[in-house]
N, C-alpha and C. Protein backbone atom coordinates (compact mmCIF):
# COMPACT_ATOMS: atom_id res chain seq x y z
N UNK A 1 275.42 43.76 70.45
CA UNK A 1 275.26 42.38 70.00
C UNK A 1 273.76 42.04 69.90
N UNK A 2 273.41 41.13 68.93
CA UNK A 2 271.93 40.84 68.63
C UNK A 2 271.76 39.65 70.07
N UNK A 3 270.72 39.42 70.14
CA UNK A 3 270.21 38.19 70.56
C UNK A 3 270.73 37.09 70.61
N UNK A 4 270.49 36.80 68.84
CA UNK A 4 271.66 35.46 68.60
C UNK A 4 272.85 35.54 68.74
N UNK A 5 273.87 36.62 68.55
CA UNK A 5 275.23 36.42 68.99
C UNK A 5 275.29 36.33 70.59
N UNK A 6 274.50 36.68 71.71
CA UNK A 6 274.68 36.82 72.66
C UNK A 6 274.63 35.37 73.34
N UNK A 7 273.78 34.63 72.25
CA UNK A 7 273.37 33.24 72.73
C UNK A 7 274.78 32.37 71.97
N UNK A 8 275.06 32.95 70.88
CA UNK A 8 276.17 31.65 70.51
C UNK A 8 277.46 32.15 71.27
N UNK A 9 277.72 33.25 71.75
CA UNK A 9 278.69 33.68 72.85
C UNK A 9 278.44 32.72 73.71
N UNK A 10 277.24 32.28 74.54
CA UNK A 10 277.48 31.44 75.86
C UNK A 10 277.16 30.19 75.00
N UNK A 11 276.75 30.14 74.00
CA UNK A 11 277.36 27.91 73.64
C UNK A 11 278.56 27.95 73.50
N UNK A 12 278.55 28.81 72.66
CA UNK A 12 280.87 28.56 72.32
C UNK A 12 281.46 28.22 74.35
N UNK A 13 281.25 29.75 74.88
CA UNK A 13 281.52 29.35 76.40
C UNK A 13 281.36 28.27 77.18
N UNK A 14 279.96 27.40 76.93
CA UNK A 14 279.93 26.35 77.40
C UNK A 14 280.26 24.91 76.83
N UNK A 15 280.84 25.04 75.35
CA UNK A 15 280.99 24.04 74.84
C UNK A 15 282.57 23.41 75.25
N UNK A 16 283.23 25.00 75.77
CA UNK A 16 284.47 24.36 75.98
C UNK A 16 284.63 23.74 77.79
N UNK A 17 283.33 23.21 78.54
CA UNK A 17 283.52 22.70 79.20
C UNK A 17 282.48 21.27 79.20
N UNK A 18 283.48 20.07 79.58
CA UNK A 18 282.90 18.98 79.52
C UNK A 18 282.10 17.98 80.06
N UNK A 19 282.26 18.75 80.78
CA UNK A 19 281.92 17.94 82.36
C UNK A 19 280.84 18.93 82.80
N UNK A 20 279.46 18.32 82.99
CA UNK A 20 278.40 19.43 83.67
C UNK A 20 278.76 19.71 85.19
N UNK A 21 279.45 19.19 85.87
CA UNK A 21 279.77 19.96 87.09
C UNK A 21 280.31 21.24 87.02
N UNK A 22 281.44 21.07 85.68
CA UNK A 22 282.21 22.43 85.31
C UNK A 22 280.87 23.59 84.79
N UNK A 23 280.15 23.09 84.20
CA UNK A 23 278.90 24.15 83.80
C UNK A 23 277.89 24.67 84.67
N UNK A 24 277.85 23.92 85.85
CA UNK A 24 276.89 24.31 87.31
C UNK A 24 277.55 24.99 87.60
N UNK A 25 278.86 24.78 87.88
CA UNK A 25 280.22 25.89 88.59
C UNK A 25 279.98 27.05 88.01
N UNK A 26 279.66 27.53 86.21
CA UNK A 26 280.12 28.68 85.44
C UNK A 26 278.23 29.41 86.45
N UNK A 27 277.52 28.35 85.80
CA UNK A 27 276.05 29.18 85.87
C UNK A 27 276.34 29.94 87.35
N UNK A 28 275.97 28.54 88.05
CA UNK A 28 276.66 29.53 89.71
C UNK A 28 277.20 31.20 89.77
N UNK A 29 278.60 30.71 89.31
CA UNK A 29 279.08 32.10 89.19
C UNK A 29 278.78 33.03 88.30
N UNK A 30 277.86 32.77 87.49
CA UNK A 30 277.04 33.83 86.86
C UNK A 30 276.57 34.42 87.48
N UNK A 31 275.48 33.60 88.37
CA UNK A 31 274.67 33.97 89.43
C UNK A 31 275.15 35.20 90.39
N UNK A 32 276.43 34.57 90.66
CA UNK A 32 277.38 35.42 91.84
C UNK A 32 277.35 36.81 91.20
N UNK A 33 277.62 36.95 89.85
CA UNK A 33 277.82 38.05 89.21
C UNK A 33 276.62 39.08 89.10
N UNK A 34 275.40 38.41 89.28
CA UNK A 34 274.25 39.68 89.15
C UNK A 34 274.05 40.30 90.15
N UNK A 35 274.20 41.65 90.10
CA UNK A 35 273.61 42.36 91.33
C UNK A 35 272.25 42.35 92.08
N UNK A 36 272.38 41.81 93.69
CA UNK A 36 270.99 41.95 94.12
C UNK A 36 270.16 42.42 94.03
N UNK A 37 268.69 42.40 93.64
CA UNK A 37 267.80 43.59 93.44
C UNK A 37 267.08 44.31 94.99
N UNK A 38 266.73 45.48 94.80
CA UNK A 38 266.44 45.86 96.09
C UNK A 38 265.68 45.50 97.01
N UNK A 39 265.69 45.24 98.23
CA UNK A 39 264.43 44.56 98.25
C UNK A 39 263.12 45.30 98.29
N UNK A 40 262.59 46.23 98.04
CA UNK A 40 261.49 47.06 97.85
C UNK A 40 261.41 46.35 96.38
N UNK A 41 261.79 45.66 95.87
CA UNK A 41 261.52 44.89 93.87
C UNK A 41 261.20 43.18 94.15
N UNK A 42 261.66 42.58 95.55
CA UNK A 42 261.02 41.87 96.31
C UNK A 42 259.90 41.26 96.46
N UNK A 43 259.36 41.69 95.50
CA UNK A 43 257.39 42.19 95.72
C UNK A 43 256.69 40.86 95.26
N UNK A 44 255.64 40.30 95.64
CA UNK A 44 254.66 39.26 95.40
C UNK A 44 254.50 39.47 93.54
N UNK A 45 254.39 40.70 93.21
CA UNK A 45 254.41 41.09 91.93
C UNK A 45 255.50 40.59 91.10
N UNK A 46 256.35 40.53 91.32
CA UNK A 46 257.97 40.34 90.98
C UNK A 46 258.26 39.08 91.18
N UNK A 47 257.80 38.33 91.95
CA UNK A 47 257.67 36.38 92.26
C UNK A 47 257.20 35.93 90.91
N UNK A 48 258.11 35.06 90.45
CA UNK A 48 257.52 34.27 89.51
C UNK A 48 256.97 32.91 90.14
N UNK A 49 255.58 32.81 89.66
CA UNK A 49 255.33 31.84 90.39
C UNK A 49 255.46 29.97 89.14
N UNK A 50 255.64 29.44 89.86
CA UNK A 50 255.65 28.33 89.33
C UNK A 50 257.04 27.83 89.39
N UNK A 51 257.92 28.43 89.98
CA UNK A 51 259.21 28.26 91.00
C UNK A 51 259.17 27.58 92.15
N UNK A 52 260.25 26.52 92.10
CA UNK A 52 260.16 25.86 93.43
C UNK A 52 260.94 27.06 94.70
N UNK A 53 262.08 27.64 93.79
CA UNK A 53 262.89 28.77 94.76
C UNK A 53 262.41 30.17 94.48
N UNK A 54 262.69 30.55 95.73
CA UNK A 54 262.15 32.12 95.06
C UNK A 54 262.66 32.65 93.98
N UNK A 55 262.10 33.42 93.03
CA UNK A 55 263.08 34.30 92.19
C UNK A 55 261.88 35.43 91.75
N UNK A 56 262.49 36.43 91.64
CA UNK A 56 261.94 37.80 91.31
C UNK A 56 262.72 38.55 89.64
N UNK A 57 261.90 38.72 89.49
CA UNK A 57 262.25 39.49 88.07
C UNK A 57 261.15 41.08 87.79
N UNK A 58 262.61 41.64 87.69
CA UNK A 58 261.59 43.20 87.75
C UNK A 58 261.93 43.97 86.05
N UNK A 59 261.01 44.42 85.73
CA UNK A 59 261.44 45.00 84.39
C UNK A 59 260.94 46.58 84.59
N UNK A 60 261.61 47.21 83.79
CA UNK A 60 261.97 48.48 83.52
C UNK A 60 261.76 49.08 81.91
N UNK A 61 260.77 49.95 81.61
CA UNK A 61 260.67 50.43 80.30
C UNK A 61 261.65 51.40 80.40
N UNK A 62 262.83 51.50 79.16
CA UNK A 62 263.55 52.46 79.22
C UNK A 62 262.89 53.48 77.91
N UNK A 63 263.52 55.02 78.25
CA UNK A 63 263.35 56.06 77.61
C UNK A 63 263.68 55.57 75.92
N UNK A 64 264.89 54.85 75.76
CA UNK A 64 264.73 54.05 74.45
C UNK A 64 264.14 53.59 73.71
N UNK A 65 262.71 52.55 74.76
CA UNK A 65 261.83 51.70 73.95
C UNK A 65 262.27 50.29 74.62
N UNK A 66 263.56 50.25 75.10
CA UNK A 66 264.12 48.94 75.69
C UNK A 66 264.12 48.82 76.75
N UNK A 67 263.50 47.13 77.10
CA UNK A 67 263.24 47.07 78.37
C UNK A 67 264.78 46.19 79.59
N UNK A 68 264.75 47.15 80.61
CA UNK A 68 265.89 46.61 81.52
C UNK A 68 265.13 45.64 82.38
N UNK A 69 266.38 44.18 82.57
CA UNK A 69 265.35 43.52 83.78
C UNK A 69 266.28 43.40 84.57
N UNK A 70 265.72 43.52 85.81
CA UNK A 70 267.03 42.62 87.25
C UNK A 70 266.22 41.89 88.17
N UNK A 71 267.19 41.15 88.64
CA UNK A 71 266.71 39.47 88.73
C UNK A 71 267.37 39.34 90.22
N UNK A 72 266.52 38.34 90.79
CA UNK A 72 267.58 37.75 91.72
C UNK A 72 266.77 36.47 92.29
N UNK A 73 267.34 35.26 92.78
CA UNK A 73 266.56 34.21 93.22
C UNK A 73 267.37 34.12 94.54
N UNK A 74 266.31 33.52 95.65
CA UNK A 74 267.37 32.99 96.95
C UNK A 74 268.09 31.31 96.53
N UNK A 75 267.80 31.00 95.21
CA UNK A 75 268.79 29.64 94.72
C UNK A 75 270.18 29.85 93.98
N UNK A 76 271.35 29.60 94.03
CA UNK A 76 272.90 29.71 93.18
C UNK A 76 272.22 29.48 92.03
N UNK A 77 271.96 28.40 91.84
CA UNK A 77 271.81 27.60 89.94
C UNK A 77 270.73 28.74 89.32
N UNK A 78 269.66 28.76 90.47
CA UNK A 78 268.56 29.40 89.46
C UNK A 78 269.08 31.06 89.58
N UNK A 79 269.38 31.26 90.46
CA UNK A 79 269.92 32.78 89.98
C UNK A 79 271.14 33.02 89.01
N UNK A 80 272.11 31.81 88.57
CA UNK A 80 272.65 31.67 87.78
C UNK A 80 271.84 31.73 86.21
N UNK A 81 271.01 30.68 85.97
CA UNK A 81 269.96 30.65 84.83
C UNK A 81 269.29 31.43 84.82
N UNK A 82 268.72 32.25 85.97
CA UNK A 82 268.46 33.50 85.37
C UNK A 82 268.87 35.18 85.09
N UNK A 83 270.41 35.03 85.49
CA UNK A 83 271.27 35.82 84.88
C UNK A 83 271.94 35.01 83.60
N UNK A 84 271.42 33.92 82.77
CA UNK A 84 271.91 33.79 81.62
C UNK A 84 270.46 34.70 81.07
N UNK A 85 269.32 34.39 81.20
CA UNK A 85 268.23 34.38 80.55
C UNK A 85 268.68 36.61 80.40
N UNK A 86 268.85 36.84 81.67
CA UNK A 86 268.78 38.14 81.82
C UNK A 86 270.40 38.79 80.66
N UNK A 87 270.98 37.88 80.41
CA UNK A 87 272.47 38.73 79.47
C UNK A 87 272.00 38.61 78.45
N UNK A 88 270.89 37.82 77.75
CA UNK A 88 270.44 37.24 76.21
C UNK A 88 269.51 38.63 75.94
N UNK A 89 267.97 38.44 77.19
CA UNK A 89 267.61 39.25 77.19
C UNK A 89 266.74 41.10 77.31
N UNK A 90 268.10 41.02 78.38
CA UNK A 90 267.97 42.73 78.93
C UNK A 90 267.85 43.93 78.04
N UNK A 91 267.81 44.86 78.04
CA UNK A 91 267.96 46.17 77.19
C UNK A 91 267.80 45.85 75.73
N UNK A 92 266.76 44.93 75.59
CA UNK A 92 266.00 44.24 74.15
C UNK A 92 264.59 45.29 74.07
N UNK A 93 264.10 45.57 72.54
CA UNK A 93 262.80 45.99 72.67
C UNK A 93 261.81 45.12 72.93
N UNK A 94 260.76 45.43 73.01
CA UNK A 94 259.46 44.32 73.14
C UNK A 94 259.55 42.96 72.47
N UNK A 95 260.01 43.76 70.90
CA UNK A 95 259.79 42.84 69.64
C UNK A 95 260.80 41.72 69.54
N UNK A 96 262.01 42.34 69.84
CA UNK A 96 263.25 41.69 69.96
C UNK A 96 262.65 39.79 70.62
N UNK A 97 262.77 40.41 72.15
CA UNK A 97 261.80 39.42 73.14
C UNK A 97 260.66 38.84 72.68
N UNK A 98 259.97 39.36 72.55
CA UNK A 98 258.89 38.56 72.12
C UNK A 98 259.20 37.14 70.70
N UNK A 99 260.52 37.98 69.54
CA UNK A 99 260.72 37.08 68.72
C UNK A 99 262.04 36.51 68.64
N UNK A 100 262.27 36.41 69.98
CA UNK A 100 263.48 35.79 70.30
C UNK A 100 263.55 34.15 70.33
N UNK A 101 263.94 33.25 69.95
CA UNK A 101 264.25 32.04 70.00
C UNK A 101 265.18 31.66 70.38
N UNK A 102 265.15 30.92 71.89
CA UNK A 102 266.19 31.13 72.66
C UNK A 102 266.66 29.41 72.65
N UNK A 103 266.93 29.38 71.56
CA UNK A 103 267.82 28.10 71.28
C UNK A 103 268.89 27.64 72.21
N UNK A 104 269.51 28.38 73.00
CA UNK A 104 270.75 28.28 73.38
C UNK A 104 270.77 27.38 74.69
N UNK A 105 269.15 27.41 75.06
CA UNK A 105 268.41 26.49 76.19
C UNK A 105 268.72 25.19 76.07
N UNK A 106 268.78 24.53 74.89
CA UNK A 106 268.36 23.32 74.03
C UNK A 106 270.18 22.79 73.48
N UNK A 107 271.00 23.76 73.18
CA UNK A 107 272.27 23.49 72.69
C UNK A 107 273.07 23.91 73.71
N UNK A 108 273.06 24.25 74.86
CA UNK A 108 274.33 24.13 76.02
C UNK A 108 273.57 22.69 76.94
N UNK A 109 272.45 22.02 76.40
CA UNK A 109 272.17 21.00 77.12
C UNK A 109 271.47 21.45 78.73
N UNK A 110 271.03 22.73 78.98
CA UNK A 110 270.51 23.09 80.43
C UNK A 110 268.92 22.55 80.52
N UNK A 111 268.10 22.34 79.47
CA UNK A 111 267.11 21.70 79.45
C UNK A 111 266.82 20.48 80.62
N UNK A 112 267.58 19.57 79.36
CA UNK A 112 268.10 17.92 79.89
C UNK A 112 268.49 17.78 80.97
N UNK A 113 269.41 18.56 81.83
CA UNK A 113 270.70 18.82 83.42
C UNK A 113 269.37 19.31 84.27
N UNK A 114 268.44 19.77 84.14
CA UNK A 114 267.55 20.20 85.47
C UNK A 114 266.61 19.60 85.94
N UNK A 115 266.25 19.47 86.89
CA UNK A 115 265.22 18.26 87.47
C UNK A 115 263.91 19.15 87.24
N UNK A 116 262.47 18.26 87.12
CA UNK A 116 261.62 18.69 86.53
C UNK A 116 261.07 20.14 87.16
N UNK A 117 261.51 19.87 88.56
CA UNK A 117 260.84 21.72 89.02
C UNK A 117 261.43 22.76 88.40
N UNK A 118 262.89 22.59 88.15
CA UNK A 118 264.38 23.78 87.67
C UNK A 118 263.48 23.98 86.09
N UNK A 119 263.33 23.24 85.89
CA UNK A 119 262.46 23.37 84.12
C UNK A 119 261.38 23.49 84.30
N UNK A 120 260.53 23.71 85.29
CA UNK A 120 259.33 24.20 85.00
C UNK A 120 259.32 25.94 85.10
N UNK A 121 260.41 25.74 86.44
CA UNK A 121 260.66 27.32 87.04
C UNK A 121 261.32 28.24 85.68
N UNK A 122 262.44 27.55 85.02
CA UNK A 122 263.08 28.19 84.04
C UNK A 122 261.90 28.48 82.91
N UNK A 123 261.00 27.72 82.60
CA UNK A 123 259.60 28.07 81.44
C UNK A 123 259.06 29.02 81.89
N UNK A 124 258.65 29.10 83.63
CA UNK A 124 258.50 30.34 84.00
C UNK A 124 258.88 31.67 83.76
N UNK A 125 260.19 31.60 84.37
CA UNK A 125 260.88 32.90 84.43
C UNK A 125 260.74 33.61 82.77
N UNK A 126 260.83 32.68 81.67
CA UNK A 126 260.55 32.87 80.34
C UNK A 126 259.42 33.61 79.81
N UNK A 127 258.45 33.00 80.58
CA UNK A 127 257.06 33.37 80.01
C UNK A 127 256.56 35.19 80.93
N UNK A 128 257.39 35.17 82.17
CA UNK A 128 257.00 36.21 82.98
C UNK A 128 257.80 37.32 82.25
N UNK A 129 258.94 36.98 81.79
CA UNK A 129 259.99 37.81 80.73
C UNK A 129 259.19 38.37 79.52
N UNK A 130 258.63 37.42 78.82
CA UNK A 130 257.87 37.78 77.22
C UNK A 130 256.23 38.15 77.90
N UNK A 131 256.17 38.39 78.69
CA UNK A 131 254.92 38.49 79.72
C UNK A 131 255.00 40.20 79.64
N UNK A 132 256.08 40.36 80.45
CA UNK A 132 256.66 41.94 80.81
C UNK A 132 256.74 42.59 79.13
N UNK A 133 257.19 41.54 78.03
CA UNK A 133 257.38 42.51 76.94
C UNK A 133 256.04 42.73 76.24
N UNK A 134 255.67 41.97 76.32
CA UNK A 134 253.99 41.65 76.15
C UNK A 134 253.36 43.57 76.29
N UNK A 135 253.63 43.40 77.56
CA UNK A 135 252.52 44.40 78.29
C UNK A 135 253.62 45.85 77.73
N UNK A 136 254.58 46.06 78.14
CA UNK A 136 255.34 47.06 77.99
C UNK A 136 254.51 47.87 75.98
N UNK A 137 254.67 46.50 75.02
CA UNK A 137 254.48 46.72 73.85
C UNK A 137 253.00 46.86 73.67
N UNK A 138 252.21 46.64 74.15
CA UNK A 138 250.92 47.29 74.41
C UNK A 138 250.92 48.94 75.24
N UNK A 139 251.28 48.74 76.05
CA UNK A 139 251.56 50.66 76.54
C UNK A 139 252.02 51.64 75.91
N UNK A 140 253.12 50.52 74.96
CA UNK A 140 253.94 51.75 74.38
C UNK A 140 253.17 51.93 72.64
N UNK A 141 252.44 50.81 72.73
CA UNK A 141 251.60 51.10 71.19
C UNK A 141 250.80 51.71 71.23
């Protein structure tokens, strides 16, 4: 699946719930769904900073060209949002990421629903993401 289908997969998903409690509930259990990262990936390096909760994001150049990331925050919601950010975009090339427009921020309404730290942290985790592809696409050029 491209990018964009991966993103209109979770609006369709979230459009059929109405109620944002029902959509904290899904992210949550998104969250639940990513596997912990080790903690040796733990690392001050791996902190995104500008997070009110911890969260770590580790990336991986694969033999492909595509980069793997795994994630984990000590918050439900934000380790939820950032196992959405991480299903859109994991095992993407540099370019992919880098020219990704992640609309889907803006049309499931998660923007608007987060209090100003959750949206500063989520711009974060974004920029440390296209950060990692950044650098990966310089090494590998």
């Amino acid at each position: 699946m491209t990018i964009n289908e991966v993103q209109d997969e979770i609006i369709e998903e979230m459009e059929g719930m109405d109620d944002w409690l029902d959509r904290y509930a899904y992210i949550i259990d998104l969250g639940n769904t990513l596997p912990p990262i080790p903690d040796d990936l733990k690392t001050p390096a791996n902190l995104i900073e500008g997070c009110q909760s911890r969260v770590w994001i580790d990336a991986r150049d694969m033999p492909d060209g595509k980069i793997h990331f795994e994630a984990d925050s000590d918050a439900l919601i934000v380790k939820g949002i950032v196992a959405l950010l991480i299903r859109v975009l994991s095992d993407r090339t540099p370019d992919e990421i880098l020219g990704a427009d992640l609309y889907f921020i803006d049309r499931i309404g998660l923007s608007e629903h987060l209090s100003p730290t959750r949206s500063n942290g989520l711009v974060a985790m974004v920029r440390q993401i296209r950060n990692y592809a950044t650098a990966f696409k310089l090494i590998g050029g």
